[in-house]
N, C-alpha and C. Protein backbone atom coordinates (compact mmCIF):
# COMPACT_ATOMS: atom_id res chain seq x y z
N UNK A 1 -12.07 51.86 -54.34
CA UNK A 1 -11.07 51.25 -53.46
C UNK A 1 -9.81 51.01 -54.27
N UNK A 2 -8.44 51.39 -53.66
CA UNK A 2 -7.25 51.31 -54.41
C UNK A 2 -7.11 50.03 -54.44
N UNK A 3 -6.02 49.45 -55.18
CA UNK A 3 -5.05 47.82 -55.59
C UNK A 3 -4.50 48.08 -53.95
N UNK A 4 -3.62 49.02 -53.78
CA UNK A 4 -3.40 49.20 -52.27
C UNK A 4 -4.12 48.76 -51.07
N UNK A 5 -5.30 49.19 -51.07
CA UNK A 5 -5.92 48.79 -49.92
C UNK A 5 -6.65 47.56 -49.93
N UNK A 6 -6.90 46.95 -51.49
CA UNK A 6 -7.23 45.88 -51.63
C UNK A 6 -6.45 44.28 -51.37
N UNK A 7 -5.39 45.10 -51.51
CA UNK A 7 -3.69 43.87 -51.17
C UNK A 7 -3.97 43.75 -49.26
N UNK A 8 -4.01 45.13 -48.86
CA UNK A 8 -4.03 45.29 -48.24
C UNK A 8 -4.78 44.14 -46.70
N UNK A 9 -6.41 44.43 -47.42
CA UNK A 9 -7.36 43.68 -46.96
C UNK A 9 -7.22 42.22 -46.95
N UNK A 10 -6.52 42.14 -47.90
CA UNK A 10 -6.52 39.95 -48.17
C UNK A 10 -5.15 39.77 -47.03
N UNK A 11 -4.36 41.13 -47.18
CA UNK A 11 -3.40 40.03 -46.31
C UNK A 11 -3.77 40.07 -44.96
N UNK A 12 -4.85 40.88 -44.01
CA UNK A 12 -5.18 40.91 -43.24
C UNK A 12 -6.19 39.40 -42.98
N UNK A 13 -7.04 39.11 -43.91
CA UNK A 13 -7.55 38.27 -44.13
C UNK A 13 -6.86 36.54 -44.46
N UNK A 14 -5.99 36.54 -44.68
CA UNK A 14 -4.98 35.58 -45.04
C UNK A 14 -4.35 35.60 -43.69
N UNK A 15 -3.83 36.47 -43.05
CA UNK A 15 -3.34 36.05 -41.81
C UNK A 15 -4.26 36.01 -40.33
N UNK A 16 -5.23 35.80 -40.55
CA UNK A 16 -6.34 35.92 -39.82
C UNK A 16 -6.61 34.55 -40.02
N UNK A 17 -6.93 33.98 -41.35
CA UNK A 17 -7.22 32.62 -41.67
C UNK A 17 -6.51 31.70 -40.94
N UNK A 18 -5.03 32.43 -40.59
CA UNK A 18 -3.49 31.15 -40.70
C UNK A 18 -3.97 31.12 -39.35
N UNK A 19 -4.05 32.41 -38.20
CA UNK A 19 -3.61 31.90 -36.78
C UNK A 19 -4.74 31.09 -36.68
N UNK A 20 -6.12 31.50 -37.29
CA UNK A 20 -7.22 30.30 -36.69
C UNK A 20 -7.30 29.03 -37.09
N UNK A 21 -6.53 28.64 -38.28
CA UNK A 21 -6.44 27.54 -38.45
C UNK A 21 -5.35 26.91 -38.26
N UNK A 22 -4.12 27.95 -37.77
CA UNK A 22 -3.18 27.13 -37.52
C UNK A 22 -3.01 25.92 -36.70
N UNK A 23 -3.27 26.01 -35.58
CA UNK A 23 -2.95 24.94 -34.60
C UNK A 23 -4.04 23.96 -34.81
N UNK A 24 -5.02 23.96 -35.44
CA UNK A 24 -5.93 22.95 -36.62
C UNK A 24 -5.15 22.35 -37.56
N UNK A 25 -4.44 23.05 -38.02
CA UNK A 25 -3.72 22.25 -38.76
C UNK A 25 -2.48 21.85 -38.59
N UNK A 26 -1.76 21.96 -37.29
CA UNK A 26 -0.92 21.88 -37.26
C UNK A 26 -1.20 20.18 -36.09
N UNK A 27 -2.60 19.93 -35.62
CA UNK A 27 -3.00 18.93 -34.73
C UNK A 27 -3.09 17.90 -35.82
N UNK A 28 -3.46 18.08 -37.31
CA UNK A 28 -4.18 17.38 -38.07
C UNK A 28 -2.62 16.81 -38.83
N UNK A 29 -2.18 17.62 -39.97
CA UNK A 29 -0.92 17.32 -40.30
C UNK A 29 0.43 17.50 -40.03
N UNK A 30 0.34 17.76 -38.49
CA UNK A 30 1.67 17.95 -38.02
C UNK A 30 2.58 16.40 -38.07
N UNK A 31 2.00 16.13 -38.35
CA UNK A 31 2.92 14.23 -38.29
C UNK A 31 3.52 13.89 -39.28
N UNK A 32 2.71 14.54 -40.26
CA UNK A 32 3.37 14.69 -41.85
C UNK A 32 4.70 15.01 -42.18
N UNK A 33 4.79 16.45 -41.15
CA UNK A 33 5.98 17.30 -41.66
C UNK A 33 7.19 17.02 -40.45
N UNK A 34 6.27 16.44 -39.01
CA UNK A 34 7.56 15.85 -37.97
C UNK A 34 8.32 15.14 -38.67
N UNK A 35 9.96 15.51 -38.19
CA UNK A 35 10.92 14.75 -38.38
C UNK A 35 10.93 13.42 -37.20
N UNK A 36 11.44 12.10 -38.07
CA UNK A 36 11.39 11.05 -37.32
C UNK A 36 11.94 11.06 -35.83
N UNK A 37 13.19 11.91 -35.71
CA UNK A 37 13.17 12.01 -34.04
C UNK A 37 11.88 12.57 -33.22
N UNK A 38 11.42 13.20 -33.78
CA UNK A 38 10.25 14.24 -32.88
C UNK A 38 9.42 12.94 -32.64
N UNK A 39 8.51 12.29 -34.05
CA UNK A 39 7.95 11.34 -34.03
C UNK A 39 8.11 10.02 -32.84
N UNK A 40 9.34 10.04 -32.77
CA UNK A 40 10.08 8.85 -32.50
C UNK A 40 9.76 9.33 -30.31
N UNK A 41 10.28 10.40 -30.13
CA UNK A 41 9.95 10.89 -29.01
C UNK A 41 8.62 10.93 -28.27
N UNK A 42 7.67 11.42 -29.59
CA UNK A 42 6.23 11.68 -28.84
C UNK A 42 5.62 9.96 -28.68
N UNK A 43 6.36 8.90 -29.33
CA UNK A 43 5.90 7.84 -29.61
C UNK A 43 6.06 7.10 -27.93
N UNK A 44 7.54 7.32 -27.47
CA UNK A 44 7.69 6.67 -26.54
C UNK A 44 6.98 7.73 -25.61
N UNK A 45 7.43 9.01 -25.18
CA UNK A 45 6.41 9.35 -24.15
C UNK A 45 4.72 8.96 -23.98
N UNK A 46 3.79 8.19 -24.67
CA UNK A 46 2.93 7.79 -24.97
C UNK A 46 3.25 6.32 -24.39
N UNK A 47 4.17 5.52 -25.20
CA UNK A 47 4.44 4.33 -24.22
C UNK A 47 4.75 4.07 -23.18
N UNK A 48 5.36 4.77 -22.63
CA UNK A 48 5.90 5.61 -21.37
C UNK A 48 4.77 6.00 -20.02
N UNK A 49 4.13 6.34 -20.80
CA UNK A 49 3.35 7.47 -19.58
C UNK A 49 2.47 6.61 -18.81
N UNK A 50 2.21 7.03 -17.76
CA UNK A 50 1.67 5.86 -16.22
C UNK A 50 0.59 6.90 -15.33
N UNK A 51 -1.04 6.53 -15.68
CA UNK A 51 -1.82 7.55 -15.03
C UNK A 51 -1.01 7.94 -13.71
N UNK A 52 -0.26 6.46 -13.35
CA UNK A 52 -0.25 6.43 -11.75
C UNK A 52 0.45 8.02 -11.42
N UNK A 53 1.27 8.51 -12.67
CA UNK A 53 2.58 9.42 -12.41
C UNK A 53 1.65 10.24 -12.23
N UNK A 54 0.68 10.91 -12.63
CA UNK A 54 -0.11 11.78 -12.62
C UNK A 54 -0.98 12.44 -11.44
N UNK A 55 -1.03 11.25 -10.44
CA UNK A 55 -2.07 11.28 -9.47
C UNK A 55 -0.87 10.88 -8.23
N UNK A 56 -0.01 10.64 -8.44
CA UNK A 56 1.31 10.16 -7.82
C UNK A 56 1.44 11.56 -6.59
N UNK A 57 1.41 12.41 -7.22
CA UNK A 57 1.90 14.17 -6.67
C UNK A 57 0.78 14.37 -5.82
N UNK A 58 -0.21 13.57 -5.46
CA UNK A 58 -1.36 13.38 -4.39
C UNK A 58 -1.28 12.75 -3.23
N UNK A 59 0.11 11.86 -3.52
CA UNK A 59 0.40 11.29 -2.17
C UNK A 59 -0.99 10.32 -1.90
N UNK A 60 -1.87 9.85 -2.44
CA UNK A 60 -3.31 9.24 -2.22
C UNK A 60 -2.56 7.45 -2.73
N UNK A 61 -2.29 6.87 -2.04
CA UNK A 61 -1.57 5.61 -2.68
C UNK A 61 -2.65 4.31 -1.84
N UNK A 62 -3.52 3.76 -2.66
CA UNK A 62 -4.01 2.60 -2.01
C UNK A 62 -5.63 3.17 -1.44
N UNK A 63 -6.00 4.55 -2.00
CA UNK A 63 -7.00 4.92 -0.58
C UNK A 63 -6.65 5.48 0.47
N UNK A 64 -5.27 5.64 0.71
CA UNK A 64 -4.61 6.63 1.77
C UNK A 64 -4.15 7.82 1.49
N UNK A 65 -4.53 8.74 1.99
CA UNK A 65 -3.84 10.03 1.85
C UNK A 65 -2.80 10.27 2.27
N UNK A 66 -1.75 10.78 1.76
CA UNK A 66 -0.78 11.17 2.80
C UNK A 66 -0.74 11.51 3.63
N UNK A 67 -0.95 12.16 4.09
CA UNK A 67 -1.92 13.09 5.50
C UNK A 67 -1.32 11.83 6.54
N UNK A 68 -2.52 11.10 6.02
CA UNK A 68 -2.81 9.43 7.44
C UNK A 68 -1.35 8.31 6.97
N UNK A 69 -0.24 9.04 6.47
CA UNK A 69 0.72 7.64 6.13
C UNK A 69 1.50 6.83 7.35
N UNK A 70 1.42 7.77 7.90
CA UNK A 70 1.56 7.19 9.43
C UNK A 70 0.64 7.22 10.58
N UNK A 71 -0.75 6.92 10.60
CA UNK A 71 -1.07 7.28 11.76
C UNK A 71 -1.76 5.50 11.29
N UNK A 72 -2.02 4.90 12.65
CA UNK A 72 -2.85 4.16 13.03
C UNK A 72 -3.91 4.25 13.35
N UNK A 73 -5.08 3.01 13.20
CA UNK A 73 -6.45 3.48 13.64
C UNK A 73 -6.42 3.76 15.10
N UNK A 74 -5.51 3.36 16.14
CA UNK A 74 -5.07 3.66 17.42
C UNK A 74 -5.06 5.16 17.19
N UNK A 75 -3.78 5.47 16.33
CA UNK A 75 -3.57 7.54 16.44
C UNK A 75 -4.94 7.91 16.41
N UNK A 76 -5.68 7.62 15.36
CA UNK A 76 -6.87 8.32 15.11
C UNK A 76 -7.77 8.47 16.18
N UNK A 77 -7.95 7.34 17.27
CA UNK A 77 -8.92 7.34 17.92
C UNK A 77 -8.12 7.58 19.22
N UNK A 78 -7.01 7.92 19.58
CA UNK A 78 -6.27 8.43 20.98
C UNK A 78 -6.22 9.74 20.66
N UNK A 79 -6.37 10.34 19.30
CA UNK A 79 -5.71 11.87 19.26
C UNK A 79 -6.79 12.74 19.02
N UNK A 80 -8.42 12.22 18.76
CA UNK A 80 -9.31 12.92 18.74
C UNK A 80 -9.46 13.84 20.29
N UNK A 81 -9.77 12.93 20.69
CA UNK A 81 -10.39 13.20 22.39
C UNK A 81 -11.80 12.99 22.42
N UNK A 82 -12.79 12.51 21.42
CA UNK A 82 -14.25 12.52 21.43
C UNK A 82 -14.82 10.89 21.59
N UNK A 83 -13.40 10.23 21.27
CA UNK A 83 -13.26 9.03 21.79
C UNK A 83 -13.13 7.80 22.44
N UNK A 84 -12.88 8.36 23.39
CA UNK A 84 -12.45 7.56 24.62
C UNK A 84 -13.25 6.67 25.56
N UNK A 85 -14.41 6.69 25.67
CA UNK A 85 -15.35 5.51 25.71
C UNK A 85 -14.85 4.44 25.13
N UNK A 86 -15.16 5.04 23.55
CA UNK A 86 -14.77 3.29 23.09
C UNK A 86 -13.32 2.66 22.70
N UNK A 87 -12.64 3.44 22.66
CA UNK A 87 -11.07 3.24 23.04
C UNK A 87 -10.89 2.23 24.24
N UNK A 88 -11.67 2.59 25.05
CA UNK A 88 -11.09 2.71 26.78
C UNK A 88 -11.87 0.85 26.33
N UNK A 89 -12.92 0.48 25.72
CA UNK A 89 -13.61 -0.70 25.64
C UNK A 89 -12.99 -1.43 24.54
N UNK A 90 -12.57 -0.52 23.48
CA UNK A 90 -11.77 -1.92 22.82
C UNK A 90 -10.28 -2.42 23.45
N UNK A 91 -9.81 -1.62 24.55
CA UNK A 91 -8.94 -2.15 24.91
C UNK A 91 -9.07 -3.35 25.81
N UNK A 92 -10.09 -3.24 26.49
CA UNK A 92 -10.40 -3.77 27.35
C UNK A 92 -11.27 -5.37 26.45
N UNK A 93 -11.29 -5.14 25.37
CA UNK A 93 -11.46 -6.69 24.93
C UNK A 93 -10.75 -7.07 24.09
N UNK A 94 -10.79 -8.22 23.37
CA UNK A 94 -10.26 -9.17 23.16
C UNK A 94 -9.53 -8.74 21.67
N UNK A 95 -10.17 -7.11 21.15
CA UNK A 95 -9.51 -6.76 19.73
C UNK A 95 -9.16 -5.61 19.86
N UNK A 96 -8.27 -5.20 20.60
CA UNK A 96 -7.83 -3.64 20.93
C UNK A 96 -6.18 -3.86 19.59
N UNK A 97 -5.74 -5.57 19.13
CA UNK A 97 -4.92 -5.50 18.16
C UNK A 97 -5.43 -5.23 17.03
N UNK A 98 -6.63 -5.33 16.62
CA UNK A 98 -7.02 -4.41 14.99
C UNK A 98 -6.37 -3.09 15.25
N UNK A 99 -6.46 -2.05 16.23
CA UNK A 99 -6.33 -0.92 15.79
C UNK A 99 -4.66 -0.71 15.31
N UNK A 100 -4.03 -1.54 15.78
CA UNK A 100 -2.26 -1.67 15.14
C UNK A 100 -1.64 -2.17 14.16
N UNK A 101 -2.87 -3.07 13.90
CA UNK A 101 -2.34 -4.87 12.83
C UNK A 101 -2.15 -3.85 11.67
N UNK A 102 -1.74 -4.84 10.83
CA UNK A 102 -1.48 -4.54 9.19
C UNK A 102 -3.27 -4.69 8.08
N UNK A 103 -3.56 -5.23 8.59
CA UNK A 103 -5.09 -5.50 7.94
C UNK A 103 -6.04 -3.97 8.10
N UNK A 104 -6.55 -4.34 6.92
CA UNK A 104 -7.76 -2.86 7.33
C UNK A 104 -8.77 -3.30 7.13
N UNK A 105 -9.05 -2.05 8.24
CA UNK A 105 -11.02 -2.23 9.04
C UNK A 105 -11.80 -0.59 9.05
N UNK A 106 -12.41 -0.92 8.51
CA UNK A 106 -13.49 0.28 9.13
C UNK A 106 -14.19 0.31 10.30
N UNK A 107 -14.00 1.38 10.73
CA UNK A 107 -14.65 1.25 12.36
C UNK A 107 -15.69 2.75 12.40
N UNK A 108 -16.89 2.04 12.89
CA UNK A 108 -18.09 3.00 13.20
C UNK A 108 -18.19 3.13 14.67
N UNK A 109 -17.49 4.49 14.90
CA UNK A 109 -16.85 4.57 16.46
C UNK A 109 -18.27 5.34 16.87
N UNK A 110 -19.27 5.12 17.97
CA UNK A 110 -19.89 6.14 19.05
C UNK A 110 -19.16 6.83 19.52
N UNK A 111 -19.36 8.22 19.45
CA UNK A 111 -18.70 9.52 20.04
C UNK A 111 -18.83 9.29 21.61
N UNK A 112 -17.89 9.82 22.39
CA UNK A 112 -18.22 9.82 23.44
C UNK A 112 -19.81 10.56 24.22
N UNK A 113 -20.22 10.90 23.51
CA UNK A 113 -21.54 11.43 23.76
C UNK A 113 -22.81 10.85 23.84
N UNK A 114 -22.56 9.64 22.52
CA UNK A 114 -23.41 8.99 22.17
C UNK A 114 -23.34 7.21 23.62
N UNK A 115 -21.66 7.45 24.04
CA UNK A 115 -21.76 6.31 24.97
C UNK A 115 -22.27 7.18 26.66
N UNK A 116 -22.67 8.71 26.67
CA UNK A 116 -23.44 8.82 27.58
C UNK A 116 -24.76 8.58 27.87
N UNK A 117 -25.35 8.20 26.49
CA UNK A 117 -26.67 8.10 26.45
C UNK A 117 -27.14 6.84 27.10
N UNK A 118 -25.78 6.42 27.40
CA UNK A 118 -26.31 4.47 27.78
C UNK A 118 -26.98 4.85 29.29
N UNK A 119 -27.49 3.74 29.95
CA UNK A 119 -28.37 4.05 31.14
C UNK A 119 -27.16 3.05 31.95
N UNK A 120 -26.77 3.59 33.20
CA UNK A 120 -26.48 2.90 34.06
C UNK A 120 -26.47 1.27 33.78
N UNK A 121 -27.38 0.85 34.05
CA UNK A 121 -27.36 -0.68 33.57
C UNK A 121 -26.73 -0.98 32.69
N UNK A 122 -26.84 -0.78 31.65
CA UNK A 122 -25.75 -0.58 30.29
C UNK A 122 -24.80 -0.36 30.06
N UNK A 123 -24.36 0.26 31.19
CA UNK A 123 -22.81 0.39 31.63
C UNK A 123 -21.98 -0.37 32.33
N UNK A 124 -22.92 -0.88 33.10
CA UNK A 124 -22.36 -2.25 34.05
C UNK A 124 -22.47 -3.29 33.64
N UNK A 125 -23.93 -3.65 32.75
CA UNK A 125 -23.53 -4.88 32.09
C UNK A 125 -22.41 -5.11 31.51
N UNK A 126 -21.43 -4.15 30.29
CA UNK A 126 -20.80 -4.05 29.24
C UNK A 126 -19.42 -4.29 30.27
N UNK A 127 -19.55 -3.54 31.51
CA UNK A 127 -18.34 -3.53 32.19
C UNK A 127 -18.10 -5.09 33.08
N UNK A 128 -19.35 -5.73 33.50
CA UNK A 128 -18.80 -6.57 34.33
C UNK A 128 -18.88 -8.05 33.31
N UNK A 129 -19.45 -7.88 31.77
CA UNK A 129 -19.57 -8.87 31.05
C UNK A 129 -18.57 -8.71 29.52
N UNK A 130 -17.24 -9.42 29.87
CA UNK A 130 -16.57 -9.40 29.12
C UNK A 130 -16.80 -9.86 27.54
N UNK A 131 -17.78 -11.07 27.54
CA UNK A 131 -18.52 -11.30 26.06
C UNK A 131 -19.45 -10.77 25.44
N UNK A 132 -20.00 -9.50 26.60
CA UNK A 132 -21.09 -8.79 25.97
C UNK A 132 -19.89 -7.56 25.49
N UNK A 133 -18.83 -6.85 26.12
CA UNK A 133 -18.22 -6.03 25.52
C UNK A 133 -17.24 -6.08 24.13
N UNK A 134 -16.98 -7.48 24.10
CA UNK A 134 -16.39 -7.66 23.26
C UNK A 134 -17.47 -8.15 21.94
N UNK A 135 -18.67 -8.47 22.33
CA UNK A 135 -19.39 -8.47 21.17
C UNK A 135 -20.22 -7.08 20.94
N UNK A 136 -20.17 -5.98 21.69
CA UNK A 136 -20.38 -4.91 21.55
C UNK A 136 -19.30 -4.17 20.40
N UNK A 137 -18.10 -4.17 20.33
CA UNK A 137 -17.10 -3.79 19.45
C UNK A 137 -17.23 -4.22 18.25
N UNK A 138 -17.29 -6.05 18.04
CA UNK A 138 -17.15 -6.58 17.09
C UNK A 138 -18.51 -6.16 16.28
N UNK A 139 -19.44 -5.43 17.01
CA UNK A 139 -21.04 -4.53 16.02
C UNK A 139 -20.30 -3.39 15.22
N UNK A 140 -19.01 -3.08 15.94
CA UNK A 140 -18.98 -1.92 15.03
C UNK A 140 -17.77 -1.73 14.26
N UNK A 141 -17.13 -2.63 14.15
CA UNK A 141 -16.16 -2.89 13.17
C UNK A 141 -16.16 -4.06 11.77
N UNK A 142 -16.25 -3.48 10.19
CA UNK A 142 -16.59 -4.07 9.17
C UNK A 142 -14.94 -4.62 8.74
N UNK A 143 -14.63 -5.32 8.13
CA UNK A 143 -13.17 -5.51 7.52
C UNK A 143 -13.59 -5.12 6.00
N UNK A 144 -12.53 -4.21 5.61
CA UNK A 144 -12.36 -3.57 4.94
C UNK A 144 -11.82 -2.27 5.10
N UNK A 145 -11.80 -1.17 3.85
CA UNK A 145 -11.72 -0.16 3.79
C UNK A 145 -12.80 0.42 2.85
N UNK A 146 -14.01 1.36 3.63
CA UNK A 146 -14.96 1.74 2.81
C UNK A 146 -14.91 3.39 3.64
N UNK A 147 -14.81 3.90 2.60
CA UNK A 147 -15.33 5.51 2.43
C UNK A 147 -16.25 6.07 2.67
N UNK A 148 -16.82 6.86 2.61
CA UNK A 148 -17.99 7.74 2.73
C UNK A 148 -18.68 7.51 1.37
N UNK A 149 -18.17 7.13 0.26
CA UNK A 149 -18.42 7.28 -1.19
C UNK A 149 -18.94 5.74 -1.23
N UNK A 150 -17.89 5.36 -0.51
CA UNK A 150 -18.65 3.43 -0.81
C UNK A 150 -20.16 3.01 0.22
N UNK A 151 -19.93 3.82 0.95
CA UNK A 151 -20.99 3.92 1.93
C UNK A 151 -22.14 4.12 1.51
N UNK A 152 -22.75 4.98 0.71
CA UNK A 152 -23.68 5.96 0.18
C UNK A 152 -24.15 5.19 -1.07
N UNK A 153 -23.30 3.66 -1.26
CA UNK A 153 -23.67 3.05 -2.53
C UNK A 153 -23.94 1.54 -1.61
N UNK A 154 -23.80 1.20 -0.64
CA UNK A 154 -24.04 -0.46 0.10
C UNK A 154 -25.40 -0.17 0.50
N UNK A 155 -26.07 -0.83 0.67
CA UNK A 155 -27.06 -1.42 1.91
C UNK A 155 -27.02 -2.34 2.70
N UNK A 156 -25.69 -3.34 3.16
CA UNK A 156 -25.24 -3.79 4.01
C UNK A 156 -23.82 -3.87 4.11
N UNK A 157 -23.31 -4.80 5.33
CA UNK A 157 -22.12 -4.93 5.31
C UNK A 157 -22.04 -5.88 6.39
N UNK A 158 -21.07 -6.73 6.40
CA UNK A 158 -20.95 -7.83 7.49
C UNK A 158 -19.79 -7.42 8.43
N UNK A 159 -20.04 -7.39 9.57
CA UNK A 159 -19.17 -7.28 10.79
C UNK A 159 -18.12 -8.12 11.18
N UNK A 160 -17.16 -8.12 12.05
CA UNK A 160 -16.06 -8.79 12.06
C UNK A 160 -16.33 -10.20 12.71
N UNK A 161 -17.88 -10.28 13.53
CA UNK A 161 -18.44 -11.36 14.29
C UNK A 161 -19.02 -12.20 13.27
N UNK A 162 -19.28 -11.62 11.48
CA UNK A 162 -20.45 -12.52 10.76
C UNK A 162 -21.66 -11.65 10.75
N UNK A 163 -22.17 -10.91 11.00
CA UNK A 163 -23.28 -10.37 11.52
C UNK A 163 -23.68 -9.57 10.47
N UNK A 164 -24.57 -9.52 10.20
CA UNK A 164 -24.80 -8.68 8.59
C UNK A 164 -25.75 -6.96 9.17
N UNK A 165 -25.16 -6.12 9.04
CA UNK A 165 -25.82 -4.72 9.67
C UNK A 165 -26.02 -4.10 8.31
N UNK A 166 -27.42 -2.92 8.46
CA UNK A 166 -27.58 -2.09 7.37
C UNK A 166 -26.95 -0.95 7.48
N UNK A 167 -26.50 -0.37 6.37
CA UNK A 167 -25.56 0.36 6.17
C UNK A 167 -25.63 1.12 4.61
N UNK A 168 -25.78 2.34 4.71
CA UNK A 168 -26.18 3.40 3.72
C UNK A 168 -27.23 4.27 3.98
N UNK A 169 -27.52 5.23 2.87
CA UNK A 169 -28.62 5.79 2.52
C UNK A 169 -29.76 5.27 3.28
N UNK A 170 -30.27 3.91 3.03
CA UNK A 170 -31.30 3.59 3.53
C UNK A 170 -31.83 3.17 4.55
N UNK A 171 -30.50 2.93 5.68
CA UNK A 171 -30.11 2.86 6.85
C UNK A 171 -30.49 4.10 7.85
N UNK A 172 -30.59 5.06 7.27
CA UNK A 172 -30.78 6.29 7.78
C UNK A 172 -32.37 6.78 7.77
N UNK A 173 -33.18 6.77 9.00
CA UNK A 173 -34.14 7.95 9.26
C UNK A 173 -34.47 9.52 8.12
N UNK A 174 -33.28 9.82 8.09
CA UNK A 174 -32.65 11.21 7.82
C UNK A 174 -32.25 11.52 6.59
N UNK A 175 -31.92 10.24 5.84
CA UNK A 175 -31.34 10.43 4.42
C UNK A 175 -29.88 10.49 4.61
N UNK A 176 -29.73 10.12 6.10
CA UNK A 176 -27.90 10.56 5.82
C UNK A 176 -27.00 9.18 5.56
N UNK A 177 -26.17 8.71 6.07
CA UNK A 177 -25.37 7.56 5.73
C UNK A 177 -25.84 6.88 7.69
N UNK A 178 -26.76 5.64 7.65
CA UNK A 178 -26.64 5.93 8.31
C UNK A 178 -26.43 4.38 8.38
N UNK A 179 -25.81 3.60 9.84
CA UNK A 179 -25.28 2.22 10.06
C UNK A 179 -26.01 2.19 11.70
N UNK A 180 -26.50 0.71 11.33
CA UNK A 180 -27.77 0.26 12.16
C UNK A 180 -28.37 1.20 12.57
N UNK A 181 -28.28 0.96 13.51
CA UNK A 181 -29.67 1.99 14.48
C UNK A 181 -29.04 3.67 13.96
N UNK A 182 -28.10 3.83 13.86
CA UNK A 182 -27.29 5.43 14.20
C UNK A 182 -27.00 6.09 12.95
N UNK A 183 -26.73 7.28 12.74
CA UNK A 183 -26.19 7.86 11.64
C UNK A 183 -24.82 8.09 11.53
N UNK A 184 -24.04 8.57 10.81
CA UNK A 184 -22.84 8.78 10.40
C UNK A 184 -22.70 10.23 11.10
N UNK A 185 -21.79 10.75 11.76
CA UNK A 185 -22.06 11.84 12.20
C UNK A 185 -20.97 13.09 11.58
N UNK A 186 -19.44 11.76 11.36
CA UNK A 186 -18.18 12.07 10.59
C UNK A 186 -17.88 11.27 10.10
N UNK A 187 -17.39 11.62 8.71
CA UNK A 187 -16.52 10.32 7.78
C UNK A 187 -15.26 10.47 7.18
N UNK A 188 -14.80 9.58 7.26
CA UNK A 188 -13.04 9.40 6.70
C UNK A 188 -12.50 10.15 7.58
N UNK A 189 -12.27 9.34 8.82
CA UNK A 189 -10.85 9.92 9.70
C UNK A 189 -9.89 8.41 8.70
N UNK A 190 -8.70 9.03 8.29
CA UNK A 190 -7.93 7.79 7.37
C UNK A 190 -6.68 7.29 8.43
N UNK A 191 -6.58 6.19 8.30
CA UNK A 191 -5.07 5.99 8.86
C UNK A 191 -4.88 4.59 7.98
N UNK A 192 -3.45 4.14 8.53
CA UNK A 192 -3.28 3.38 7.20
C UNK A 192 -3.87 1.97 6.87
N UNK A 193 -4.24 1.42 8.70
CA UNK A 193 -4.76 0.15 8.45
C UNK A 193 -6.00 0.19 8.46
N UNK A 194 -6.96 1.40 8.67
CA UNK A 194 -8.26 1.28 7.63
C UNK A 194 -8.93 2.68 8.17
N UNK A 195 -10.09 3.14 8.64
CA UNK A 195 -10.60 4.18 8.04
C UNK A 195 -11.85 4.53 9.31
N UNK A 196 -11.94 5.28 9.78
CA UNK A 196 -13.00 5.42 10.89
C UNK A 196 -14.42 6.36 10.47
N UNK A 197 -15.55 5.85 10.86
CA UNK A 197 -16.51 6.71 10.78
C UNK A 197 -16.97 6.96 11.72
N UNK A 198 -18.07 8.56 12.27
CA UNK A 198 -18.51 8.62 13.90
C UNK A 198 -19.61 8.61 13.55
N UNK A 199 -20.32 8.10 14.78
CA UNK A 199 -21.88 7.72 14.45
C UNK A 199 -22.15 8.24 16.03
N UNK A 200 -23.56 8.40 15.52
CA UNK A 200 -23.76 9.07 16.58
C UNK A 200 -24.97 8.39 18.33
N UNK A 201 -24.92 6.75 17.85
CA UNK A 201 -25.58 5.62 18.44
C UNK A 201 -24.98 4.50 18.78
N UNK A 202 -24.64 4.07 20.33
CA UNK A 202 -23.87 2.71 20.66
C UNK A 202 -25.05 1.81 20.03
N UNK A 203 -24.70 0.85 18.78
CA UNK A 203 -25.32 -0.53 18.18
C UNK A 203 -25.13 -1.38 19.80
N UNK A 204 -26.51 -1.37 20.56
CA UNK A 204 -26.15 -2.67 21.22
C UNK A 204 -26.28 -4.29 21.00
């Protein structure tokens, strides 16, 4: 082997060494050789920096998505159309103002499907007994704002009457998320004053 090809080989080898260790060494003693402005820069962007900025570009502020920054738990439950049973009953009692107020609530709405299942009687009671309908609602609204995620971690939750209902995993027949008697059928319709879930059982 010539001096030639032997020069040759190391500098191949020498610059092979540099790129793999460069940015190794340039993580390790680059602080050494920064000039104090650079230093001085990376120092404050570090003091500076705010997870919030990061997650900011998500529009997700509070648990709200952007998406829901304007809608009310009213929008949510007038603009489905699968709703209207219990729309048509919380208006008709005594808390049809949760769905507007500034406070947030979670609401475990019966699909309109689930309020066909009622029997005649059940329909007239609720209709001609204003304290049974209005304590029919107050079964299915929690104060707060809970998720699908917070859901899947409770085993209860207290209602807007006091009333303590089961709620989660273990609530469920099925393994699903499920609240009193019924399961979760949809979760996280969002709006801003709190958060709707569909279930698929009027709690009487």
């Amino acid at each position: 082997m010539t001096d030639s090809t032997t020069r040759s080989n190391r500098l191949v080898v020498i610059l092979g060494l540099s790129m793999a260790l460069g940015p190794l060494t340039a993580l390790s003693f680059g602080s050494r050789y920064a000039d104090e402005e650079t230093l001085a820069r990376a120092q404050a962007g570090l003091q500076n920096a705010k997870p919030a900025d990061v997650l900011g570009k998500y529009g997700d502020v509070d648990g709200v998505p952007s998406y829901a920054s304007s809608k009310t738990l009213a929008d949510v439950l007038s603009g489905s159309g699968v709703f209207d049973d219990f729309r048509t009953a919380l208006q008709n009692s005594d808390k049809a103002d949760l769905l507007t107020g500034t406070g947030a609530y979670t609401l475990f709405v019966p699909s309109d499907e689930a309020f066909a299942r009622l029997t005649d009687e059940q329909r007239a009671a609720l209709r001609d007994d204003p304290a049974a309908l209005a304590s029919l609602i107050s079964k299915h609204i929690v104060p707060g704002r809970y998720s699908a995620t917070d859901l899947m971690q409770m085993r209860e939750a207290r209602t807007i009457d006091g009333a303590s209902i089961a709620v989660g995993p273990t609530a469920s027949a099925g393994g699903h998320i499920g609240f009193g008697g019924s399961d979760v059928v949809q979760s996280n319709l969002h709006a801003t004053n709190g958060i709707v879930h569909v279930i698929d059982r009027v709690n009487l």
